[in-house]
N, C-alpha and C. Protein backbone atom coordinates (compact mmCIF):
# COMPACT_ATOMS: atom_id res chain seq x y z
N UNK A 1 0.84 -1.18 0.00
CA UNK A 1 0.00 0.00 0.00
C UNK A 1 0.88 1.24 0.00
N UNK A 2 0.43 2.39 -0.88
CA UNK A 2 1.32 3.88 -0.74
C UNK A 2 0.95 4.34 0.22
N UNK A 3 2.40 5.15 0.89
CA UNK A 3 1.91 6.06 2.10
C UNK A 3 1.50 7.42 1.00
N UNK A 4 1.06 8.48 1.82
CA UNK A 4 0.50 9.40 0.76
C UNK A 4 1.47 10.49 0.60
N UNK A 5 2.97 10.29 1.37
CA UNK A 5 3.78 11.05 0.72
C UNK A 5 4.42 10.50 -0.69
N UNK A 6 4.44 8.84 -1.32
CA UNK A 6 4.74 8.64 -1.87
C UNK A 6 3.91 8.38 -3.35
N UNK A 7 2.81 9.09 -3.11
CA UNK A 7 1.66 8.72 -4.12
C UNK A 7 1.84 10.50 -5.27
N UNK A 8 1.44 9.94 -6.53
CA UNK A 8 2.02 11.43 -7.66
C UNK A 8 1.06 12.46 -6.94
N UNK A 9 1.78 13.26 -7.11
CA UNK A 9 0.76 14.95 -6.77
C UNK A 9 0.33 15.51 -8.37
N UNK A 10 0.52 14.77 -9.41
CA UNK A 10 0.47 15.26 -10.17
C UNK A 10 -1.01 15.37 -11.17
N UNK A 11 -2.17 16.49 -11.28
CA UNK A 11 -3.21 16.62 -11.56
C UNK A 11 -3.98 14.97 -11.96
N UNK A 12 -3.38 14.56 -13.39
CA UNK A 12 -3.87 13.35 -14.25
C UNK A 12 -3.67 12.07 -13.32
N UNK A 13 -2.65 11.99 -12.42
CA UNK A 13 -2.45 11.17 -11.87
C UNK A 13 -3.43 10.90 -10.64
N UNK A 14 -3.85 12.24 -9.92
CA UNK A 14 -4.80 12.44 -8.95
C UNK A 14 -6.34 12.17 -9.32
N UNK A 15 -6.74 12.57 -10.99
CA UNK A 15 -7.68 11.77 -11.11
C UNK A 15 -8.31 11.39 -11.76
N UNK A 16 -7.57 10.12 -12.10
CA UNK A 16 -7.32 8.81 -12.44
C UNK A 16 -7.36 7.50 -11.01
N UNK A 17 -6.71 8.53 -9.76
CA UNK A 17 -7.20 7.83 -8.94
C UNK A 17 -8.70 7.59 -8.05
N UNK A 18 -8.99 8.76 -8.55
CA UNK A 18 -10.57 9.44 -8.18
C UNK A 18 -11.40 8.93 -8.90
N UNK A 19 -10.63 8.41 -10.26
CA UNK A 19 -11.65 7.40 -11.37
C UNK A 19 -11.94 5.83 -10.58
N UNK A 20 -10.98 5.89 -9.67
CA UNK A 20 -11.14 4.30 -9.19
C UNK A 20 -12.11 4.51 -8.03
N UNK A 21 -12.41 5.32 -7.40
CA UNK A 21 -13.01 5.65 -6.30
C UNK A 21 -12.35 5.35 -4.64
N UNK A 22 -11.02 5.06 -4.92
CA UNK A 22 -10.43 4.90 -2.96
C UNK A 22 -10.04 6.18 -2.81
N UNK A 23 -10.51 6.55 -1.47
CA UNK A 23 -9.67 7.74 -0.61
C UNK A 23 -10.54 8.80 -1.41
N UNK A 24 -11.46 8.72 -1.54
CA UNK A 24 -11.91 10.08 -2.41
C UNK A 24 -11.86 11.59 -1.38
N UNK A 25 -11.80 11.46 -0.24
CA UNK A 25 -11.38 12.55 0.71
C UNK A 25 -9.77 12.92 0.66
N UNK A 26 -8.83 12.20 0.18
CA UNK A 26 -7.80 12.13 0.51
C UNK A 26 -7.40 13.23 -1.15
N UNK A 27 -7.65 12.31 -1.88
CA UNK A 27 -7.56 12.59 -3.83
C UNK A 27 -8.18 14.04 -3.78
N UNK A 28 -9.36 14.30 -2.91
CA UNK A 28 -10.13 15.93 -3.68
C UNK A 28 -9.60 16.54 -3.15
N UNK A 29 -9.07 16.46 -1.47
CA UNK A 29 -7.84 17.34 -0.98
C UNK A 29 -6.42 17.48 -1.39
N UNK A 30 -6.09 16.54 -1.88
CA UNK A 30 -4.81 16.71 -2.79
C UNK A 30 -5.00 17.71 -4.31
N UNK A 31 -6.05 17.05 -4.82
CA UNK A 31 -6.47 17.28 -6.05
C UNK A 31 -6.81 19.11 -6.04
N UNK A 32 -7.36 19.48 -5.05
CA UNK A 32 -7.99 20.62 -4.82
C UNK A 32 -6.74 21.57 -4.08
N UNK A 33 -5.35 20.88 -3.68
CA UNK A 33 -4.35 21.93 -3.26
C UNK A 33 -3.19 22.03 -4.02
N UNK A 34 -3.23 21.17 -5.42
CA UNK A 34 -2.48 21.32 -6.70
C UNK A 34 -2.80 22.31 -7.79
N UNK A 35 -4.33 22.10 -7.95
CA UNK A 35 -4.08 22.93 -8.96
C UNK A 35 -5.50 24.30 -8.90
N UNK A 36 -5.86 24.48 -7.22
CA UNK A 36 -6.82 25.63 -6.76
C UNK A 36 -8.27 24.97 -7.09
N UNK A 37 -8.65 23.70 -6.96
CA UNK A 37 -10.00 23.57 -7.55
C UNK A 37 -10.73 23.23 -6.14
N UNK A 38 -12.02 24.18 -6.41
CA UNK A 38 -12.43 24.46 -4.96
C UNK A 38 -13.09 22.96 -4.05
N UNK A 39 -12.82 22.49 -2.79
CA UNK A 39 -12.69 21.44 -2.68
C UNK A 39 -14.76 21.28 -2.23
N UNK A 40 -14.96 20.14 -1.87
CA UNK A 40 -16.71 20.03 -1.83
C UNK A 40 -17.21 20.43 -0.83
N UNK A 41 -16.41 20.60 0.55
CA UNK A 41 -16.66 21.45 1.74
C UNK A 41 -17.04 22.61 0.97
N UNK A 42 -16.61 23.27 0.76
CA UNK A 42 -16.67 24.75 0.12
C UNK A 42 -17.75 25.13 -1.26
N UNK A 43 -18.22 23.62 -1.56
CA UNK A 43 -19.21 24.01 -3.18
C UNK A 43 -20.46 24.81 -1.98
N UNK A 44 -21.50 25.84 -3.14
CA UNK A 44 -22.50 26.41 -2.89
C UNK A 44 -23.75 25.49 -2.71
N UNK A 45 -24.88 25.80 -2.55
CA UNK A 45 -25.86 24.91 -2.35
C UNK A 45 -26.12 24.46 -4.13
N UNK A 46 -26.51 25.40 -5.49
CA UNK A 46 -26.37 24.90 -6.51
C UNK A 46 -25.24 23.98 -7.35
N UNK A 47 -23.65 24.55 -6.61
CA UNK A 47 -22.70 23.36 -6.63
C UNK A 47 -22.85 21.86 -6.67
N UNK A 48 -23.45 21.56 -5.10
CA UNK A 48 -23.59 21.13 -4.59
C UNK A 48 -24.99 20.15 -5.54
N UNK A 49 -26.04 20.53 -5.26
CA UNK A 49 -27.00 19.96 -6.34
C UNK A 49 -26.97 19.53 -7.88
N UNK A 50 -25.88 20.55 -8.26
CA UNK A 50 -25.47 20.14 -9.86
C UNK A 50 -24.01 18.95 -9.67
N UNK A 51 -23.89 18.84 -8.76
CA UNK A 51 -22.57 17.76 -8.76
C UNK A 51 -21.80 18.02 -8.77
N UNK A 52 -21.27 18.94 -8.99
CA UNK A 52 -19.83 19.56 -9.67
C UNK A 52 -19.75 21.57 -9.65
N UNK A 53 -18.88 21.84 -9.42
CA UNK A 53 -18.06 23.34 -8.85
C UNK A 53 -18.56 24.46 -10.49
N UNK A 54 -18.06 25.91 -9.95
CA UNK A 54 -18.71 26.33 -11.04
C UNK A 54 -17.67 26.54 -11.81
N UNK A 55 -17.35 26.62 -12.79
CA UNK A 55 -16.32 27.57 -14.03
C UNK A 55 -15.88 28.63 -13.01
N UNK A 56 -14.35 29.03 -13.92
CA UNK A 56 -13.62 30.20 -13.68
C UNK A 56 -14.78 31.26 -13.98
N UNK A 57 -15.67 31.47 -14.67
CA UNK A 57 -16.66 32.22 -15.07
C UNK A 57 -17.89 32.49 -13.85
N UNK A 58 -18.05 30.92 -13.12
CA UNK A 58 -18.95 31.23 -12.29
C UNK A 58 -20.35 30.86 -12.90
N UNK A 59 -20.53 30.05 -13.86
CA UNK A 59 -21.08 29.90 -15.00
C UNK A 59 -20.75 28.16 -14.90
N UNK A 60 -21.86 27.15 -15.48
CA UNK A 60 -21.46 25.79 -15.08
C UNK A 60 -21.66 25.35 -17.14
N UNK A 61 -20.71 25.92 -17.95
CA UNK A 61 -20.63 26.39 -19.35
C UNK A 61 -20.15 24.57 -19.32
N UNK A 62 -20.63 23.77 -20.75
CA UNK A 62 -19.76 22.38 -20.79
C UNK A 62 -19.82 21.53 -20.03
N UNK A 63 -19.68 20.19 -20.45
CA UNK A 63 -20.19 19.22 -19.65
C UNK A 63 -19.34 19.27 -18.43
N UNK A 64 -19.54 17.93 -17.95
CA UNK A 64 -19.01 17.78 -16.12
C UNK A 64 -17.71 17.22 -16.85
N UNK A 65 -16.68 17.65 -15.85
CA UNK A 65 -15.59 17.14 -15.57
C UNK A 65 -15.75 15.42 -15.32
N UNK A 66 -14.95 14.85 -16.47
CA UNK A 66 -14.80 13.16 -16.58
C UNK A 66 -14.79 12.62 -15.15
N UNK A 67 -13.40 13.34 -14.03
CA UNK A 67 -13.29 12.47 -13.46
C UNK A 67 -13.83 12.92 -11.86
N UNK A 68 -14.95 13.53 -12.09
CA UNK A 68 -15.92 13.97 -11.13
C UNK A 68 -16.79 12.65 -11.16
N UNK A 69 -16.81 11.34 -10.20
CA UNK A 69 -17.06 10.58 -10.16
C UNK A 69 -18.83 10.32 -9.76
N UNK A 70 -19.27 9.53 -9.80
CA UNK A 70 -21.05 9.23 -8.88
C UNK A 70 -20.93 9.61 -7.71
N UNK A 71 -19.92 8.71 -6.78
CA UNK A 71 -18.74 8.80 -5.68
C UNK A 71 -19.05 10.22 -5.22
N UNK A 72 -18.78 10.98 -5.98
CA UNK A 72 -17.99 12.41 -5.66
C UNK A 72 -19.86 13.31 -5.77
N UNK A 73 -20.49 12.73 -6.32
CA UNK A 73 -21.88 12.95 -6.72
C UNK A 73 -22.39 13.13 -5.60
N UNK A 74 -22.39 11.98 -5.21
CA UNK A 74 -23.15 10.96 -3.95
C UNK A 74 -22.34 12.25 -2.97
N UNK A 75 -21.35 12.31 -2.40
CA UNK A 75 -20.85 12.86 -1.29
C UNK A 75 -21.38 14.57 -1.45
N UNK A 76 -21.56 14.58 -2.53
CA UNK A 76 -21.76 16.26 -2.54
C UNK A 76 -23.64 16.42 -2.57
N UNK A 77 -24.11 15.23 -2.87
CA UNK A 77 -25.94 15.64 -3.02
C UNK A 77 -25.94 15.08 -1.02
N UNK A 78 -25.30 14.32 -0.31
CA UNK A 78 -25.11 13.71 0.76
C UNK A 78 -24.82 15.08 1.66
N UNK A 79 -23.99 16.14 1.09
CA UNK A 79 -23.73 17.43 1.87
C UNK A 79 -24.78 18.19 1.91
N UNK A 80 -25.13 18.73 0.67
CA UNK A 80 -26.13 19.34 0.24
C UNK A 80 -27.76 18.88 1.34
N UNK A 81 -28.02 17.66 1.34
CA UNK A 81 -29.06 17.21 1.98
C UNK A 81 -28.55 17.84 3.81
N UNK A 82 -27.43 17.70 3.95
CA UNK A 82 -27.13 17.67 5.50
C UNK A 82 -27.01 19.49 5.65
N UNK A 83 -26.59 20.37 4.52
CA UNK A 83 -26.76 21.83 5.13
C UNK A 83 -28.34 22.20 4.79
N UNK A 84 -28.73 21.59 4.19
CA UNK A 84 -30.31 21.88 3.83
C UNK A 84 -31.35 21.56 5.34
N UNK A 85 -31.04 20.53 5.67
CA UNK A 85 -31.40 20.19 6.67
C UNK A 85 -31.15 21.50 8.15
N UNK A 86 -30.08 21.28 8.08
CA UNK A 86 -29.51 22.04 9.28
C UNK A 86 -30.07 23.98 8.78
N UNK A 87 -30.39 24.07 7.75
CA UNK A 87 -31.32 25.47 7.45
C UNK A 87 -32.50 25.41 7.87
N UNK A 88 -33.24 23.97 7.85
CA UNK A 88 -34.88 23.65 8.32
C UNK A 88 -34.92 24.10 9.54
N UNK A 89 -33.83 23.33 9.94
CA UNK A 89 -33.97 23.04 11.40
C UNK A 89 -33.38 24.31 12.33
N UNK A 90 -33.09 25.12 11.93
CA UNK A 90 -32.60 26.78 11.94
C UNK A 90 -34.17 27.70 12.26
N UNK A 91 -34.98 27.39 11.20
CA UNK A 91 -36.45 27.81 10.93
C UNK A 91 -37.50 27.03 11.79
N UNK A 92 -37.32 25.55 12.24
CA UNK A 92 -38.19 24.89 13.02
C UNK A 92 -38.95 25.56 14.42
N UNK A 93 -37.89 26.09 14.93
CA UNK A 93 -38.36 26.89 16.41
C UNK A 93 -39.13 28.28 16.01
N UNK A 94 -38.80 29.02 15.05
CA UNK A 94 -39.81 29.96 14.10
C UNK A 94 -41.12 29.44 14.25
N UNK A 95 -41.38 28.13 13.41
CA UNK A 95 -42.43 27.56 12.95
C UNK A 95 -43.42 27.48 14.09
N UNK A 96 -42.54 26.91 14.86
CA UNK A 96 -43.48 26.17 15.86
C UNK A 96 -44.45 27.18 16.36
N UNK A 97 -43.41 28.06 17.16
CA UNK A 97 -43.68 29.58 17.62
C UNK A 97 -44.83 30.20 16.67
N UNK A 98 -45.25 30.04 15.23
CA UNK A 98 -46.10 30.57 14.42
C UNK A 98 -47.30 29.50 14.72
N UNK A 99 -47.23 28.52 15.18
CA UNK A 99 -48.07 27.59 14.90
C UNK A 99 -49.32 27.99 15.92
N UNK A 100 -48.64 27.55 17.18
CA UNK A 100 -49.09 27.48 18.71
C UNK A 100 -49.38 29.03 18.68
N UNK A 101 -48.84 29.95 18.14
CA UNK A 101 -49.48 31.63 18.40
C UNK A 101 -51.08 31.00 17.76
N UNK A 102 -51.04 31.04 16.19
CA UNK A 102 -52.21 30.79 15.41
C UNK A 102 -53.26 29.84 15.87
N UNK A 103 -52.71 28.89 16.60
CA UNK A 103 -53.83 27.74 17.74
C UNK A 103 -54.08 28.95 18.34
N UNK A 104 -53.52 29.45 19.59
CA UNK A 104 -54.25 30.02 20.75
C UNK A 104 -55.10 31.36 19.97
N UNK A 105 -54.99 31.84 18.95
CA UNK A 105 -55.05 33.19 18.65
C UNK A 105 -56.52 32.86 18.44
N UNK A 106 -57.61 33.90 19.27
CA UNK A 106 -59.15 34.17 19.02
C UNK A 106 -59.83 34.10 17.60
N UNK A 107 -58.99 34.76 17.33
CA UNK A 107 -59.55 35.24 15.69
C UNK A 107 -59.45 34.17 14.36
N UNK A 108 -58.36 33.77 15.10
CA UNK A 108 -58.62 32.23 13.98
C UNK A 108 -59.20 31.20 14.11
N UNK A 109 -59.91 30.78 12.59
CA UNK A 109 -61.20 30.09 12.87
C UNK A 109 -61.21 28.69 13.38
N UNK A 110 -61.95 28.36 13.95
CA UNK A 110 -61.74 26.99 14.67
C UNK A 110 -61.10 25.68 13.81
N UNK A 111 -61.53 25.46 13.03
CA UNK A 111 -61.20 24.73 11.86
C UNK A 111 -59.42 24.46 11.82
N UNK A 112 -59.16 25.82 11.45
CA UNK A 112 -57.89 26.05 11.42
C UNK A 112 -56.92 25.92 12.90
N UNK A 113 -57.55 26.13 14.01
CA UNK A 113 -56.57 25.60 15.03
C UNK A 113 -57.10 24.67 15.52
N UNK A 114 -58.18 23.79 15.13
CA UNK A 114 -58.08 22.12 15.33
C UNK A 114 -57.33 21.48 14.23
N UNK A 115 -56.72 22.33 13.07
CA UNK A 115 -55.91 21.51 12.54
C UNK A 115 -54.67 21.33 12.70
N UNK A 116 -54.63 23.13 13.49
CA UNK A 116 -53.15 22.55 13.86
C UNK A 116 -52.66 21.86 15.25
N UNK A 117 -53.90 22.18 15.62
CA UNK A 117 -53.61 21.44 17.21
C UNK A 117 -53.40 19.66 16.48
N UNK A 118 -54.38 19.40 15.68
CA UNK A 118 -54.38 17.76 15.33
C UNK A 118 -52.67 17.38 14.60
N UNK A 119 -52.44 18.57 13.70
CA UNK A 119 -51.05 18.29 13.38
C UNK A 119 -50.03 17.81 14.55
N UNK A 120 -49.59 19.14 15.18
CA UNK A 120 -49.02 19.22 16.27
C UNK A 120 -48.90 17.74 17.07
N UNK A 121 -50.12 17.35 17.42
CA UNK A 121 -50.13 16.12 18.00
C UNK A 121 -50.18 14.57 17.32
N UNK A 122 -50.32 15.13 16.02
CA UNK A 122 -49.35 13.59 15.18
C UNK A 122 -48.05 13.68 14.89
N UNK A 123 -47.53 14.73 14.95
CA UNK A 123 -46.28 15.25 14.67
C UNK A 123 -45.53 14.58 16.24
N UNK A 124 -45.67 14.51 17.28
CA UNK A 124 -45.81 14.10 18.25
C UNK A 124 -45.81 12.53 18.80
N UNK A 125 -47.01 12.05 18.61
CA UNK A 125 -47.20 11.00 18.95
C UNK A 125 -47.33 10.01 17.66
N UNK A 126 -47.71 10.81 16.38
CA UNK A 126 -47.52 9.59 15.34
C UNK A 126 -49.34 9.85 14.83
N UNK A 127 -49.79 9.08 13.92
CA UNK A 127 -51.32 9.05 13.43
C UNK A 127 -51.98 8.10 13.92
N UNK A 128 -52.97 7.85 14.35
CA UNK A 128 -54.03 7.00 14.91
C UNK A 128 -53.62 5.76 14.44
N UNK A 129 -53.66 4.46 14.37
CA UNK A 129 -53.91 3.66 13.35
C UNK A 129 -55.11 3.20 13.28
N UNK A 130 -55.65 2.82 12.07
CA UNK A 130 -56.35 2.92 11.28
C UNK A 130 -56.86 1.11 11.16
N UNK A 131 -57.75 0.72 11.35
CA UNK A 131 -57.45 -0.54 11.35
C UNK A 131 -58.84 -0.46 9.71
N UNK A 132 -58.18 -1.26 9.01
CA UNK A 132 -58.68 -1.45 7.15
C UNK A 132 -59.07 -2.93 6.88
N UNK A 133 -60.15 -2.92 6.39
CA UNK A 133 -60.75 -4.77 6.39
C UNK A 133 -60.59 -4.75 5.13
N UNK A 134 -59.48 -6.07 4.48
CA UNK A 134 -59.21 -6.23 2.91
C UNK A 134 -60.04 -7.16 2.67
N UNK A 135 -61.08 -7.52 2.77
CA UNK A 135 -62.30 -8.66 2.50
C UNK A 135 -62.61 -8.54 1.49
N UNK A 136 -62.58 -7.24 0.70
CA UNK A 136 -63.12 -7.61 -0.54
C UNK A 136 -62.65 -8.15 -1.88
N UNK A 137 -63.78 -9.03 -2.38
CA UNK A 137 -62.77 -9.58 -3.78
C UNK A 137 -63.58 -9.30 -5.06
N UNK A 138 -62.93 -8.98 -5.95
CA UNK A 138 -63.48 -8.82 -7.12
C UNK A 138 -62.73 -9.27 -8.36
N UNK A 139 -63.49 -9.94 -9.39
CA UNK A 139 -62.70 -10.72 -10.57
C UNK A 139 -63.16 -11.68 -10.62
N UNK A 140 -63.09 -12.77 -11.20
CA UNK A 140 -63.20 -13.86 -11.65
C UNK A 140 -63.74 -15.17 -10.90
N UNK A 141 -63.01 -14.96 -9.72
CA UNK A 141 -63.46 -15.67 -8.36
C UNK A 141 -64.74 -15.43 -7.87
N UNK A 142 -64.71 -14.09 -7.80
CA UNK A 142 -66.79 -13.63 -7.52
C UNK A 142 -67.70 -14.34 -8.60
N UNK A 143 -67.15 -14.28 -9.57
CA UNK A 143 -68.26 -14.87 -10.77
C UNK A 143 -68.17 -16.26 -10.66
N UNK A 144 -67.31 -17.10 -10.59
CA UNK A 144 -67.65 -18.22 -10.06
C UNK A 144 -68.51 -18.86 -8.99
N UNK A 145 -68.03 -17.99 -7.88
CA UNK A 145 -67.94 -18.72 -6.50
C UNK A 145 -70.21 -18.64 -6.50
N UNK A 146 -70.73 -17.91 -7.60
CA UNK A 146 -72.13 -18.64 -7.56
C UNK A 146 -72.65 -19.29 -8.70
N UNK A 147 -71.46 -20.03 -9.15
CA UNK A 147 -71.85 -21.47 -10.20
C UNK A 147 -71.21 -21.87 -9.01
N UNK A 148 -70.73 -22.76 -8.51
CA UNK A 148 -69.91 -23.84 -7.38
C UNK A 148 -71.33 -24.16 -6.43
N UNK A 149 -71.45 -25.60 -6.60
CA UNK A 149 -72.44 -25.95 -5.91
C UNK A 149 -71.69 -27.30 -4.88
N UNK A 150 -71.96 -27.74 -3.96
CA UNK A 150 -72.09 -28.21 -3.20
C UNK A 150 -72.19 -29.84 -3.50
N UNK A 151 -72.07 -30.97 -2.83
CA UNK A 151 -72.27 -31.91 -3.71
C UNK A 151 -74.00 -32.37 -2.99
N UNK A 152 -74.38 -31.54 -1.76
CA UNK A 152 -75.59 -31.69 -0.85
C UNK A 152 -76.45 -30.40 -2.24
N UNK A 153 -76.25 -30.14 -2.90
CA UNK A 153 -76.83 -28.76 -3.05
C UNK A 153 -76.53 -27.53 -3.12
N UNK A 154 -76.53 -27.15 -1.87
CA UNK A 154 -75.92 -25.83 -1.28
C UNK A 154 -74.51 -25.13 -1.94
N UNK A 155 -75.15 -23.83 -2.07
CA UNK A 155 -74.17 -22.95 -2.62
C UNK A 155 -72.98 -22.86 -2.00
N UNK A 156 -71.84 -23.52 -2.51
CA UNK A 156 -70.09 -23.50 -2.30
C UNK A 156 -69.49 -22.27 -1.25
N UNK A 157 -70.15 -20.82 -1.54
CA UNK A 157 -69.75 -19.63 -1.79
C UNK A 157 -70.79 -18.48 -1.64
N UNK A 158 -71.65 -18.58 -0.56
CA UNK A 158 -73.04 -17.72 -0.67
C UNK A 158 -72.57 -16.10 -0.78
N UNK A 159 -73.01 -15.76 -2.12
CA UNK A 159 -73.01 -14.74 -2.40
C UNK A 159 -74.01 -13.28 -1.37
N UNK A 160 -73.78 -12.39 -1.27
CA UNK A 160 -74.62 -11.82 -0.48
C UNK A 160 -75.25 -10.62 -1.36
N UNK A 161 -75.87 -10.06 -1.64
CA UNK A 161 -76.37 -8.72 -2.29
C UNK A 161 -76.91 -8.09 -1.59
N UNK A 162 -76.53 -6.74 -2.02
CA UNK A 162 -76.92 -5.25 -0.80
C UNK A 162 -76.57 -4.15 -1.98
N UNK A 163 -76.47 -3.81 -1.09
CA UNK A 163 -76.35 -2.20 -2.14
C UNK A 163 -75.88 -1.10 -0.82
N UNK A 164 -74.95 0.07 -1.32
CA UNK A 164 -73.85 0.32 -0.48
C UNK A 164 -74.68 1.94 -0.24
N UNK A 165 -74.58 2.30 0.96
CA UNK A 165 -74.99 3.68 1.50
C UNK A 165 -73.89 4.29 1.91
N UNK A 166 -73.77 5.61 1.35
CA UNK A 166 -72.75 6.56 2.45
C UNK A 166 -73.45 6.84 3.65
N UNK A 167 -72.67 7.31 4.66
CA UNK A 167 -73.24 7.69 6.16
C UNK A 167 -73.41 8.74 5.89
N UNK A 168 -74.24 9.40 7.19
CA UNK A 168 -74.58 11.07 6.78
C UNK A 168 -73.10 11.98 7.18
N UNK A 169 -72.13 11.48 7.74
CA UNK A 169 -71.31 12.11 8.40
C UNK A 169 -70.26 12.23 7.11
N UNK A 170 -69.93 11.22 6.03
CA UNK A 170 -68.94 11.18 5.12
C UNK A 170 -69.52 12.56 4.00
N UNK A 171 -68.52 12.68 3.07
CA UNK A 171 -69.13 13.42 2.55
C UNK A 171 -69.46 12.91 1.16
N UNK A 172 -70.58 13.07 -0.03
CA UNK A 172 -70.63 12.13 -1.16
C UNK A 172 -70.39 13.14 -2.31
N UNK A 173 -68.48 12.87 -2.62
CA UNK A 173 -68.47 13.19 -3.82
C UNK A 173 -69.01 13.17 -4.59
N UNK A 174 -68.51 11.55 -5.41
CA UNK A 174 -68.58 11.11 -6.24
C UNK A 174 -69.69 10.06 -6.10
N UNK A 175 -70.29 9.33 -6.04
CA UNK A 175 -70.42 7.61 -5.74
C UNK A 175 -71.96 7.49 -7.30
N UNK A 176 -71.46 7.86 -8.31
CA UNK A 176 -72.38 7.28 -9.39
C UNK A 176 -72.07 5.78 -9.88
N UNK A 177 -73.25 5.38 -10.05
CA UNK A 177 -72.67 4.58 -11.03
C UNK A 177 -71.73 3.97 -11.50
N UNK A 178 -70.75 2.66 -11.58
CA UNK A 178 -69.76 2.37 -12.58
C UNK A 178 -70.29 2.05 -13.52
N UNK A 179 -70.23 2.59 -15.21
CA UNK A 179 -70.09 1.64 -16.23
C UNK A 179 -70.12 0.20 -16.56
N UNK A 180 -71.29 -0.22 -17.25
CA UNK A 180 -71.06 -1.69 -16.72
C UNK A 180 -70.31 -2.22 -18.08
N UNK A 181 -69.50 -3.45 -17.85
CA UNK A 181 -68.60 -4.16 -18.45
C UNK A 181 -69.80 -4.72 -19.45
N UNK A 182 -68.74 -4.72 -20.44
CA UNK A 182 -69.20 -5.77 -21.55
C UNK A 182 -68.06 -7.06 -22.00
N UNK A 183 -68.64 -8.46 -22.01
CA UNK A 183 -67.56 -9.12 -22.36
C UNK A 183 -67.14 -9.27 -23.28
């Protein structure tokens, strides 16, 4: 293995090793104190999102640099996500502070600070769960299961028929009609 005084300082050589992907912290700091190229600590937040540093211009003119790796991708959209974050979370104590004013505040309409009170407290403890009955079947199996008879008689598969009501409490978009199939 090279120690890293004995490894080339020399641009093509630096990356070429950055093409292989080891030490990529080691290569962009070398790489970045040979020949001034600004290292990924230092890219901007659009830097940072476009993958790659801007032109002497300041201007991202021409494709990406070859040996600007996925690697090097990955570590810079990986930064980008972590100062983005740490800006949210800069603004979070703002938020909150806007929230809980707008709950307690008279003038706003109820609606609106039971929603945020309801936020607030899933944000918190998490959402209700929901318990969902997957019973129903539809396809091919329904159309059978009332030909299947019994070898006594009796229907295999007793079909049930009803017909479906909204409650008064839901609200009724939609609920027309489906189109009926033709085979």
């Amino acid at each position: 293995m090279w120690t890293v005084a004995e490894l080339s300082r020399k641009p093509k050589q630096i990356r070429n090793r950055l093409r292989r992907g080891r030490n990529l912290e080691r290569d962009l700091q070398m790489y970045a104190e040979e020949t001034g190229f600004k290292p990924v600590e230092e890219w901007d937040y659009v830097e940072l999102a476009r993958g790659r540093p801007r032109d002497k211009d300041g201007g991202f003119r021409g494709s990406a640099p070859k040996w600007i790796t996925p690697k090097v991708v990955a570590e810079a959209k990986k930064r980008l996500q972590d100062k983005a974050f740490g800006s949210l979370m800069q603004a979070a104590g703002v938020a909150s502070k806007t929230l809980i004013e707008l709950m307690k505040d008279p003038d706003t309409d109820a609606r609106t600070r039971a929603d945020i009170a309801k936020f607030i407290y899933e944000q918190l403890n998490g959402k209700a769960a929901v318990k969902v009955d997957v019973e129903a079947k539809i396809g091919p199996a329904d159309f059978l299961a009332g030909a299947l008879v019994l070898d006594d008689g009796s229907p295999a598969h007793p079909i049930i028929n009803g017909e479906f009501t909204a409650e008064d409490d839901e609200e009724e978009e939609d609920l027309r009609p489906l189109p009926e199939r033709r085979p």
